[in-house]
PDB file of N, CA and C in Angstrom:
ATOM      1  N   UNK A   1      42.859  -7.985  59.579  1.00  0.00           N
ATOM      2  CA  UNK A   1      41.969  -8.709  58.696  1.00  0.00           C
ATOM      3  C   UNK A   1      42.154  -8.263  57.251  1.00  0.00           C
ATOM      4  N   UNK A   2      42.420  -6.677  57.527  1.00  0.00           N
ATOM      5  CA  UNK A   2      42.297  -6.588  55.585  1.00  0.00           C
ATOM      6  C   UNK A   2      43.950  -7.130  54.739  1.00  0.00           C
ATOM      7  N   UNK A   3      44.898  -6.938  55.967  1.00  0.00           N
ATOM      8  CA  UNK A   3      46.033  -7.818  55.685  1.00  0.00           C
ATOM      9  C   UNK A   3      46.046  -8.601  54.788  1.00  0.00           C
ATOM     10  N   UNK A   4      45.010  -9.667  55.456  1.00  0.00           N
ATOM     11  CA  UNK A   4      45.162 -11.443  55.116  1.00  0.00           C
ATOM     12  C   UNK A   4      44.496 -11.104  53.974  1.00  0.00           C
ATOM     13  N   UNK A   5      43.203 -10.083  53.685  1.00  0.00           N
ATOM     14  CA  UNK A   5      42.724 -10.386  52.684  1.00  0.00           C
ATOM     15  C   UNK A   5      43.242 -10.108  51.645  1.00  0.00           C
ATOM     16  N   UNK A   6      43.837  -8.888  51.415  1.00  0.00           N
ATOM     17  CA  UNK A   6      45.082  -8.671  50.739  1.00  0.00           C
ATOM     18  C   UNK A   6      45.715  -9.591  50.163  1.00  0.00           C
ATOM     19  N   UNK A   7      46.678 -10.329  51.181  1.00  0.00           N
ATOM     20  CA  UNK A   7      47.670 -11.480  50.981  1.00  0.00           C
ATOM     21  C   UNK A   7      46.991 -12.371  49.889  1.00  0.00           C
ATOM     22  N   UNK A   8      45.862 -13.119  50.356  1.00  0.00           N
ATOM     23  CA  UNK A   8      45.113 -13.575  48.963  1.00  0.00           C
ATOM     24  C   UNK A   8      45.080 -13.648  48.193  1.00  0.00           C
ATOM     25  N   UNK A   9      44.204 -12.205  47.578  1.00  0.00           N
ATOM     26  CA  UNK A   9      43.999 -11.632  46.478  1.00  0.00           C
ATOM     27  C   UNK A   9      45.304 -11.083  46.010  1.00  0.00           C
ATOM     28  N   UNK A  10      46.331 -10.949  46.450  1.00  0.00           N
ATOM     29  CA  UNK A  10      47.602 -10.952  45.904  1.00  0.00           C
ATOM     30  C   UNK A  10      48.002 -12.481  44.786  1.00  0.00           C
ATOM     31  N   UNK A  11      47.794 -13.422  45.584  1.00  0.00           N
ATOM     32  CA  UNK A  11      47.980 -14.740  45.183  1.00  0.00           C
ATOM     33  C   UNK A  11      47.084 -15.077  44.436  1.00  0.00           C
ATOM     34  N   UNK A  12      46.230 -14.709  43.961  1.00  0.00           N
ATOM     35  CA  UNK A  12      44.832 -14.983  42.670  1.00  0.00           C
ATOM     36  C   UNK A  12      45.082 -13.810  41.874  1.00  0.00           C
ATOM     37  N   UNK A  13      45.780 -13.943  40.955  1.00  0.00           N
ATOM     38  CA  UNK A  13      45.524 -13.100  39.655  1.00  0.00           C
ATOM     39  C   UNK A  13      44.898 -12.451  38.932  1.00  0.00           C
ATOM     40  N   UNK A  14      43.247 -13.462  38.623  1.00  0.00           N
ATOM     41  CA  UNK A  14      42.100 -13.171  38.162  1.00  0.00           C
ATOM     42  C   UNK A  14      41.180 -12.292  39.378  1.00  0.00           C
ATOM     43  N   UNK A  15      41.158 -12.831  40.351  1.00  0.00           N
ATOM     44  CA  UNK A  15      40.006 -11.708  41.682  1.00  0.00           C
ATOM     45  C   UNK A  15      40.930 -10.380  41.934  1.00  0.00           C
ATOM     46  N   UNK A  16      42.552 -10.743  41.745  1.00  0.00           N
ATOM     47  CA  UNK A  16      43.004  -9.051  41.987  1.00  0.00           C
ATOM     48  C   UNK A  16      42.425  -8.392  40.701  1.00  0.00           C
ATOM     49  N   UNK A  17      42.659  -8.486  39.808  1.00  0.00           N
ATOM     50  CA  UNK A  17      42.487  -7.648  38.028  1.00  0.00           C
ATOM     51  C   UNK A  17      40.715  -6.955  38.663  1.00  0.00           C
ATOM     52  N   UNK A  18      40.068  -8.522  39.167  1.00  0.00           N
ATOM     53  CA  UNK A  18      38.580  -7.600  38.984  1.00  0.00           C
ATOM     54  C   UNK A  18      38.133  -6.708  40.533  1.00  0.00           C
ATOM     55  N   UNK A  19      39.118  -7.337  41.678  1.00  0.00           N
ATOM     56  CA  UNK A  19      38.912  -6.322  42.343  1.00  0.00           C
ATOM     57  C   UNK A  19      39.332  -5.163  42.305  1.00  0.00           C
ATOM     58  N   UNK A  20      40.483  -5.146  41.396  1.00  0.00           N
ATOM     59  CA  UNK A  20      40.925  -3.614  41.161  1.00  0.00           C
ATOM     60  C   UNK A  20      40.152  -2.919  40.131  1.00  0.00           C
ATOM     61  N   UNK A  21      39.096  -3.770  39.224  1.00  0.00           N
ATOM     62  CA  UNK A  21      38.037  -3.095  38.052  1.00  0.00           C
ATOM     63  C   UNK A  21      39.363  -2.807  36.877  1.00  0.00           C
ATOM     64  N   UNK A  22      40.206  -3.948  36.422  1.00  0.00           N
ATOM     65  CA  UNK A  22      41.333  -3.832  35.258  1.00  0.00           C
ATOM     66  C   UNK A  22      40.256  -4.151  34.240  1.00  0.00           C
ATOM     67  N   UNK A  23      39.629  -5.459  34.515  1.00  0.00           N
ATOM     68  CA  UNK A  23      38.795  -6.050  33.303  1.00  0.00           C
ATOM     69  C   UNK A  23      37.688  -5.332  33.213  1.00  0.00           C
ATOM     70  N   UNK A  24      36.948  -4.847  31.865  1.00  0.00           N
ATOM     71  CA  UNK A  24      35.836  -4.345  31.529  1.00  0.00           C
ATOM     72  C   UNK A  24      35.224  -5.210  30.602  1.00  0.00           C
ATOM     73  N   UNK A  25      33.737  -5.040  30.764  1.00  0.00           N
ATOM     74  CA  UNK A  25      33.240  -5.705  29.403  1.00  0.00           C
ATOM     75  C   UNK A  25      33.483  -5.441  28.310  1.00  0.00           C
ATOM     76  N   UNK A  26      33.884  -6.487  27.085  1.00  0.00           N
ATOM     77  CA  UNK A  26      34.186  -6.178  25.776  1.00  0.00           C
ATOM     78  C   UNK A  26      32.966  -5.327  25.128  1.00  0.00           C
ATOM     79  N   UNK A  27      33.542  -4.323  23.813  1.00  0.00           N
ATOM     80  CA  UNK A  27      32.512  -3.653  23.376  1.00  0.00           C
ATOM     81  C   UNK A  27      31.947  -4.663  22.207  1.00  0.00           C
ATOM     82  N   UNK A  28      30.847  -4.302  21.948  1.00  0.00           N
ATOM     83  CA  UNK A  28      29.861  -5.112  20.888  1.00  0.00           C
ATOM     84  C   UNK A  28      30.454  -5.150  19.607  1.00  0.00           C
ATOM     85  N   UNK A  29      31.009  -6.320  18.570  1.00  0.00           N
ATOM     86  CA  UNK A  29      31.992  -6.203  17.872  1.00  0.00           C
ATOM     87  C   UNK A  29      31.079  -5.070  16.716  1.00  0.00           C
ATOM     88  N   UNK A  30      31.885  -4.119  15.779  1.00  0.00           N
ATOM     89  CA  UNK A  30      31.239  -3.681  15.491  1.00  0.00           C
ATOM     90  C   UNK A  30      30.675  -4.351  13.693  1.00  0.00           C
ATOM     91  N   UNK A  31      29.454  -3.644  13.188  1.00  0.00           N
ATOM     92  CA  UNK A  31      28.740  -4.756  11.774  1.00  0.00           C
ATOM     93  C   UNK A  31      30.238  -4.539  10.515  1.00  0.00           C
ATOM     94  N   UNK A  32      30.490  -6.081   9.886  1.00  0.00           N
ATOM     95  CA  UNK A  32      31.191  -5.559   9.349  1.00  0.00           C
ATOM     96  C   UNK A  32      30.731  -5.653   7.847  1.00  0.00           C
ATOM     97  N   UNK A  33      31.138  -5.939   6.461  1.00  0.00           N
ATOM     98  CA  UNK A  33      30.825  -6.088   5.250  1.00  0.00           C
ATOM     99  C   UNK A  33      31.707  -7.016   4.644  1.00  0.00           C
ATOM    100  N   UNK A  34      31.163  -7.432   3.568  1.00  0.00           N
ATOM    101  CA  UNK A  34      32.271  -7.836   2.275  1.00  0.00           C
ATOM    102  C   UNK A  34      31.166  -8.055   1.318  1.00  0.00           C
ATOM    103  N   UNK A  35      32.124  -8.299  -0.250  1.00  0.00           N
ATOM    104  CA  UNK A  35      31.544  -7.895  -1.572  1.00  0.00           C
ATOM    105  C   UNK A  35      30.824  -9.167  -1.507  1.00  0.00           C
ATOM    106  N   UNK A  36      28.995  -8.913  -1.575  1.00  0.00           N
ATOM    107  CA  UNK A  36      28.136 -10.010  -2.047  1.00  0.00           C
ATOM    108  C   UNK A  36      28.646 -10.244  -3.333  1.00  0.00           C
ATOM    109  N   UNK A  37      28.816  -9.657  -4.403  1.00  0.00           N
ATOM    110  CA  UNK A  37      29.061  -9.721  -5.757  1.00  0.00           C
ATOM    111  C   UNK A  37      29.984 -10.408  -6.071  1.00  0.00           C
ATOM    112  N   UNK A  38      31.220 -10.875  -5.196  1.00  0.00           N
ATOM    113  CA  UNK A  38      31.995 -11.672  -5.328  1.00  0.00           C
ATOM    114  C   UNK A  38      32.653 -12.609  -4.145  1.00  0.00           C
ATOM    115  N   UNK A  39      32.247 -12.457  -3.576  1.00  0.00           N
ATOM    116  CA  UNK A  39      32.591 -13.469  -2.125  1.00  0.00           C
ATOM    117  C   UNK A  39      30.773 -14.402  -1.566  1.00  0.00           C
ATOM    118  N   UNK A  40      31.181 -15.476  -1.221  1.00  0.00           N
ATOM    119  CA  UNK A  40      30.051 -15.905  -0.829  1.00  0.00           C
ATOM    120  C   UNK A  40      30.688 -16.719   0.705  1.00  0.00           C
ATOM    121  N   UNK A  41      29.502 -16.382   2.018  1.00  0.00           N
ATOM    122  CA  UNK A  41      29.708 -16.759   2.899  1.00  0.00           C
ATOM    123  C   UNK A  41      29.800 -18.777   3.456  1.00  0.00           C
ATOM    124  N   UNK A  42      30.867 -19.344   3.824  1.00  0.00           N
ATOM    125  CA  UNK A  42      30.964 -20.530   3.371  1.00  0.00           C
ATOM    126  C   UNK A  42      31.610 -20.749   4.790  1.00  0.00           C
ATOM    127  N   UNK A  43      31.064 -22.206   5.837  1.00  0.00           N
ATOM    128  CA  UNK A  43      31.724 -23.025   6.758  1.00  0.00           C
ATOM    129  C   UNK A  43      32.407 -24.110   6.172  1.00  0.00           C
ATOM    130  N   UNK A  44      33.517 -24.319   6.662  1.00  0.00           N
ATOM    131  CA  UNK A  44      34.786 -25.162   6.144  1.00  0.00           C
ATOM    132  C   UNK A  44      34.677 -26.032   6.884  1.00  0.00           C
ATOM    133  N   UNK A  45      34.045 -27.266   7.177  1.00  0.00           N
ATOM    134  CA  UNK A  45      33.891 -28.411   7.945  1.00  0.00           C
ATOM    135  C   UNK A  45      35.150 -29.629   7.975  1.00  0.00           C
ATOM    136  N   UNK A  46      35.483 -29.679   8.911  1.00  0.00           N
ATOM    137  CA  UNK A  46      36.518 -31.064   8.783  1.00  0.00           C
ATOM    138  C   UNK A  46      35.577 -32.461   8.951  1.00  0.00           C
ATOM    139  N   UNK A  47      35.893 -33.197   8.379  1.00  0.00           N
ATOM    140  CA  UNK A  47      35.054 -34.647   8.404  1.00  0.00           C
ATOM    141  C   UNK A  47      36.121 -35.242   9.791  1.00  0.00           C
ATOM    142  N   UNK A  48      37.670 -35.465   9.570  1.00  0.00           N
ATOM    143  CA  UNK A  48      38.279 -36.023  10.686  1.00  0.00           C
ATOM    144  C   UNK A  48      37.763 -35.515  12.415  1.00  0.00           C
ATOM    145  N   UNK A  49      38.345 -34.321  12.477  1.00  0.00           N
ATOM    146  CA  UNK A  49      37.909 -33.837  13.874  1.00  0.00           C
ATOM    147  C   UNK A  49      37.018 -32.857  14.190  1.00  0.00           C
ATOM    148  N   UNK A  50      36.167 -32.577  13.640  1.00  0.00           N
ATOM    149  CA  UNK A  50      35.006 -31.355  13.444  1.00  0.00           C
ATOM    150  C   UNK A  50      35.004 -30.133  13.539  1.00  0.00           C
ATOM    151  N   UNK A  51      36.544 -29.876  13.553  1.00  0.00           N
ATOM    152  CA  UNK A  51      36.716 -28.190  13.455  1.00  0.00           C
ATOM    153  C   UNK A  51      36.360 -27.407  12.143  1.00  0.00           C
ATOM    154  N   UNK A  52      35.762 -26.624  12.530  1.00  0.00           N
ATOM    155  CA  UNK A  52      34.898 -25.252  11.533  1.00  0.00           C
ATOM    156  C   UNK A  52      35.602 -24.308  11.652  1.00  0.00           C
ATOM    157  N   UNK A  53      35.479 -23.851  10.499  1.00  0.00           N
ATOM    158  CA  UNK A  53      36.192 -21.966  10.090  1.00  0.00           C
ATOM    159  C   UNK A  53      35.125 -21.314   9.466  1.00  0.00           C
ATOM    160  N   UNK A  54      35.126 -20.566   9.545  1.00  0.00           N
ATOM    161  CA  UNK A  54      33.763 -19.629   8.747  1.00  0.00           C
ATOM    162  C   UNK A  54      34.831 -18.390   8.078  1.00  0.00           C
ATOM    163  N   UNK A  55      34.360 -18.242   6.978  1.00  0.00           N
ATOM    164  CA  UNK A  55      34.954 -17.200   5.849  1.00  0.00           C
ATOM    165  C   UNK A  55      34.303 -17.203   5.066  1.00  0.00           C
ATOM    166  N   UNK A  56      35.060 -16.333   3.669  1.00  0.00           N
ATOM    167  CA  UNK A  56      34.327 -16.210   2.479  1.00  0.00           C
ATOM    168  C   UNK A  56      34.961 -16.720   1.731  1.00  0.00           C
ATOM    169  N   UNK A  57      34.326 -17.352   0.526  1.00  0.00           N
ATOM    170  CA  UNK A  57      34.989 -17.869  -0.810  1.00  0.00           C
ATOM    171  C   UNK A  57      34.656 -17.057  -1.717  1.00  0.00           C
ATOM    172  N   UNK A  58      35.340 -16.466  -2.894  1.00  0.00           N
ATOM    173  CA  UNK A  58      35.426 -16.193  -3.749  1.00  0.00           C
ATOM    174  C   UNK A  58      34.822 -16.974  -4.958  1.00  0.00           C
ATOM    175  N   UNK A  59      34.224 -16.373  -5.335  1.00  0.00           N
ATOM    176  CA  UNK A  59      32.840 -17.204  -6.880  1.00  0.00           C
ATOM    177  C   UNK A  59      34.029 -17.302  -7.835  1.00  0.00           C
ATOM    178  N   UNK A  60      34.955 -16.477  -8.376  1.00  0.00           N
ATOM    179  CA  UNK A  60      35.541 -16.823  -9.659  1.00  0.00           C
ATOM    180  C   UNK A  60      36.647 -17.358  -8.929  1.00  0.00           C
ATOM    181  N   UNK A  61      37.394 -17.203  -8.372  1.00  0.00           N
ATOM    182  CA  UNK A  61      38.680 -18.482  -8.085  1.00  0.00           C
ATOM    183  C   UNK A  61      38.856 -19.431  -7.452  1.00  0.00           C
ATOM    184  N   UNK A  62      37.504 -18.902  -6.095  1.00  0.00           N
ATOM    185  CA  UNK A  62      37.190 -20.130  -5.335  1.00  0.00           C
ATOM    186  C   UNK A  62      38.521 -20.209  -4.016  1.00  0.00           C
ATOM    187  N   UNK A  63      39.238 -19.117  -4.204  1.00  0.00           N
ATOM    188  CA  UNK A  63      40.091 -19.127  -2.799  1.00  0.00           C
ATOM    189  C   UNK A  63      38.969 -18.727  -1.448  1.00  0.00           C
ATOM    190  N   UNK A  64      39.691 -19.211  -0.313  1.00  0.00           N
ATOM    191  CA  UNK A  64      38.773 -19.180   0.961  1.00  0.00           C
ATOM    192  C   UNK A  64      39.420 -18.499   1.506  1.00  0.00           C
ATOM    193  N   UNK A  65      39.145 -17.177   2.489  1.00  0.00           N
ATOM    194  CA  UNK A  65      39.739 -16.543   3.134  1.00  0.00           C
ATOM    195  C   UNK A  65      39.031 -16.816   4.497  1.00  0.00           C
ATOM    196  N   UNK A  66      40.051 -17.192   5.638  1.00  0.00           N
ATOM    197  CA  UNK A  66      39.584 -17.411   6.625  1.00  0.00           C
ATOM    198  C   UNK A  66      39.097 -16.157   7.793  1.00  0.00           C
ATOM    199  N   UNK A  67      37.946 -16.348   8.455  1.00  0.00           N
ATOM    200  CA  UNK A  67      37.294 -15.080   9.261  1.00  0.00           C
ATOM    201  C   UNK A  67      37.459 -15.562  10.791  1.00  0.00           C
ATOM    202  N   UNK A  68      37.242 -16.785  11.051  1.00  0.00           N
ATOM    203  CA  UNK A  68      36.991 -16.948  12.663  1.00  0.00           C
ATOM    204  C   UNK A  68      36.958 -18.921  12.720  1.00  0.00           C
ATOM    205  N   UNK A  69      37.732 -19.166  13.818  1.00  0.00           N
ATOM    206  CA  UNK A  69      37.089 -20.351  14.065  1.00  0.00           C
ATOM    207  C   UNK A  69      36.256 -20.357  14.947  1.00  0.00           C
ATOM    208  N   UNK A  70      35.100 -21.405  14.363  1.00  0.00           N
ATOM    209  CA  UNK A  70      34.143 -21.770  15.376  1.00  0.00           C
ATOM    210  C   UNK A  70      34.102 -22.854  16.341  1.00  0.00           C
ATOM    211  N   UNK A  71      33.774 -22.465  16.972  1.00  0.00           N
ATOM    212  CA  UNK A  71      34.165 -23.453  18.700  1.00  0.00           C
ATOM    213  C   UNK A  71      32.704 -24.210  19.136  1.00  0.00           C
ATOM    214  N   UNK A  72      31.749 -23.151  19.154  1.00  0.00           N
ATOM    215  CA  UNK A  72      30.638 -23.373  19.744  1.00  0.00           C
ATOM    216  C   UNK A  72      29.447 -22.184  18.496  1.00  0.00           C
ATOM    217  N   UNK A  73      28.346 -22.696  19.083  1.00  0.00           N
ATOM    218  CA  UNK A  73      27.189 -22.616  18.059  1.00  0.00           C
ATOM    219  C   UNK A  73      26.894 -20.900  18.489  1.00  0.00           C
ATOM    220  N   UNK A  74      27.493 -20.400  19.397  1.00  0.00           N
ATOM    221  CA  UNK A  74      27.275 -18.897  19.963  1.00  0.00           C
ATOM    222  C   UNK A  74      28.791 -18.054  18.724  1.00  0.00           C
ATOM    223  N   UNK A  75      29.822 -18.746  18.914  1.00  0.00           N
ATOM    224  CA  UNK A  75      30.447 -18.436  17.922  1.00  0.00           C
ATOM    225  C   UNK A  75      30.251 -18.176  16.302  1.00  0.00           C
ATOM    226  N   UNK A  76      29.719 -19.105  15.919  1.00  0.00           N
ATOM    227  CA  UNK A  76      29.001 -19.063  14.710  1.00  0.00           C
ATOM    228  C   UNK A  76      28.130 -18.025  14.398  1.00  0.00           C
ATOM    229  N   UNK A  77      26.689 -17.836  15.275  1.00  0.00           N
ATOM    230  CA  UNK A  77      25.775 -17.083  15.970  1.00  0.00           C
ATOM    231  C   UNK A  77      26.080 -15.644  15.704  1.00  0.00           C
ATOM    232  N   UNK A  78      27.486 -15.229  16.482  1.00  0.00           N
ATOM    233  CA  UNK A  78      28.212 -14.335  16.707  1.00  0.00           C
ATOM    234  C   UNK A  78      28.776 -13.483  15.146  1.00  0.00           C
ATOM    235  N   UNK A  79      29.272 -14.672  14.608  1.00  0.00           N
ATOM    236  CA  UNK A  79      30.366 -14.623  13.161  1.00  0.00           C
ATOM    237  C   UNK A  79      29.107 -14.081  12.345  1.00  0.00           C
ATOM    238  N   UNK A  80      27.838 -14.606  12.117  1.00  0.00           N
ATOM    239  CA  UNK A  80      26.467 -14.322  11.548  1.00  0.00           C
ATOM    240  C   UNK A  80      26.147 -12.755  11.369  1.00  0.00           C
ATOM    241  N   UNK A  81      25.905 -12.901  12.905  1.00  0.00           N
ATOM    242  CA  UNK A  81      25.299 -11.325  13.007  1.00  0.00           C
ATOM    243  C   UNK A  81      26.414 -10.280  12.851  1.00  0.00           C
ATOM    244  N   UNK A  82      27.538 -10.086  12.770  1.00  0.00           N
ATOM    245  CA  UNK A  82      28.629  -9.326  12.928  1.00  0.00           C
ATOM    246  C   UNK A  82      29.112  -8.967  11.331  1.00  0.00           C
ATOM    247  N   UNK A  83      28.400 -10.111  10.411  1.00  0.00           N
ATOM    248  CA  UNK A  83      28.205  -9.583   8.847  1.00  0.00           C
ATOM    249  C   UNK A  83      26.878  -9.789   8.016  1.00  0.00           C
ATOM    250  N   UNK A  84      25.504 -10.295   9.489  1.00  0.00           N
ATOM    251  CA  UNK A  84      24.837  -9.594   8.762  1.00  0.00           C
ATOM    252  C   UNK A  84      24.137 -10.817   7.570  1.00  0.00           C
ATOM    253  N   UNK A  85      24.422 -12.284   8.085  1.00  0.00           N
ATOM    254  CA  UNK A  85      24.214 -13.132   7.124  1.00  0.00           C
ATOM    255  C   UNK A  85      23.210 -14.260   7.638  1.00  0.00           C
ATOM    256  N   UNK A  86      22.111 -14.308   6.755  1.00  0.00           N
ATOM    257  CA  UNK A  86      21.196 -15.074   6.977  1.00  0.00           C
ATOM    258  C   UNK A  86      21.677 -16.691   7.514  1.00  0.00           C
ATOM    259  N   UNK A  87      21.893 -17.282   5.691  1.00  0.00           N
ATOM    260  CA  UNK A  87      22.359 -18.801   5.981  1.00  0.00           C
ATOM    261  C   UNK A  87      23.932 -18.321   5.529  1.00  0.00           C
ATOM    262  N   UNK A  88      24.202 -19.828   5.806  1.00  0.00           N
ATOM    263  CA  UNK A  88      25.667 -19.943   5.699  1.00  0.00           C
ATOM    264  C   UNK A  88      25.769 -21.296   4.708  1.00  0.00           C
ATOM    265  N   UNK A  89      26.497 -21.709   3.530  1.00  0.00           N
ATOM    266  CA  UNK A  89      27.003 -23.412   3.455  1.00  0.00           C
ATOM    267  C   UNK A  89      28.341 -23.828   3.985  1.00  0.00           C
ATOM    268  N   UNK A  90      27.693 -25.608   4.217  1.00  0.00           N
ATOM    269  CA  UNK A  90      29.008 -25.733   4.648  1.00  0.00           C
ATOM    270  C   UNK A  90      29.835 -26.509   3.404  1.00  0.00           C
ATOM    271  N   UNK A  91      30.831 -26.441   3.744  1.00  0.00           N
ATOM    272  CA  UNK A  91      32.029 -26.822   2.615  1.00  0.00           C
ATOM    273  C   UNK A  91      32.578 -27.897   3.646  1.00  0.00           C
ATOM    274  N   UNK A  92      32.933 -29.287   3.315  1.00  0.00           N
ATOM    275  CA  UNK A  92      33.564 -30.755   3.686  1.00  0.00           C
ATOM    276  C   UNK A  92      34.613 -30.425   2.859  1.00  0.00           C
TER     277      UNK A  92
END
């Protein structure tokens, strides 16, 4: 019996990794920063297909440096608390 079960879980990739305990939970990303004084937190909205980026723009040149795309509203959520930022604008 433990054969076959074996054989299986040989053939599933994902149930061997966690029956062997490979995968662990990720650690909590840790808080990060950037200069309020010159970066301001800004979502990059597409009007065509609705993909979002979240980064910072720069007040005097106005370049965007990209931080994360957002997928889902836990992503965003995520991107928030990880620097610590109230609101966000979005940029079209």
């Amino acid at each position: 019996m433990l054969r076959y079960v074996r054989k299986i879980l040989d053939k599933a990739v994902l149930p061997v990794a966690l029956w062997r305990g490979r995968f662990r939970q990720r650690p909590a990303p840790a808080s990060r920063t950037y200069d309020k004084n010159v970066q301001k937190p800004v979502l990059k909205c597409s009007i065509c297909n609705g993909e979002q980026v979240a980064g910072f723009k720069d007040i005097r040149t106005g370049k965007f440096d990209e931080v994360a795309l957002i997928r889902t509203p836990g992503e965003l959520e995520a991107f928030l608390k990880s620097y610590g930022i109230n609101e966000i604008t979005k940029e079209y």
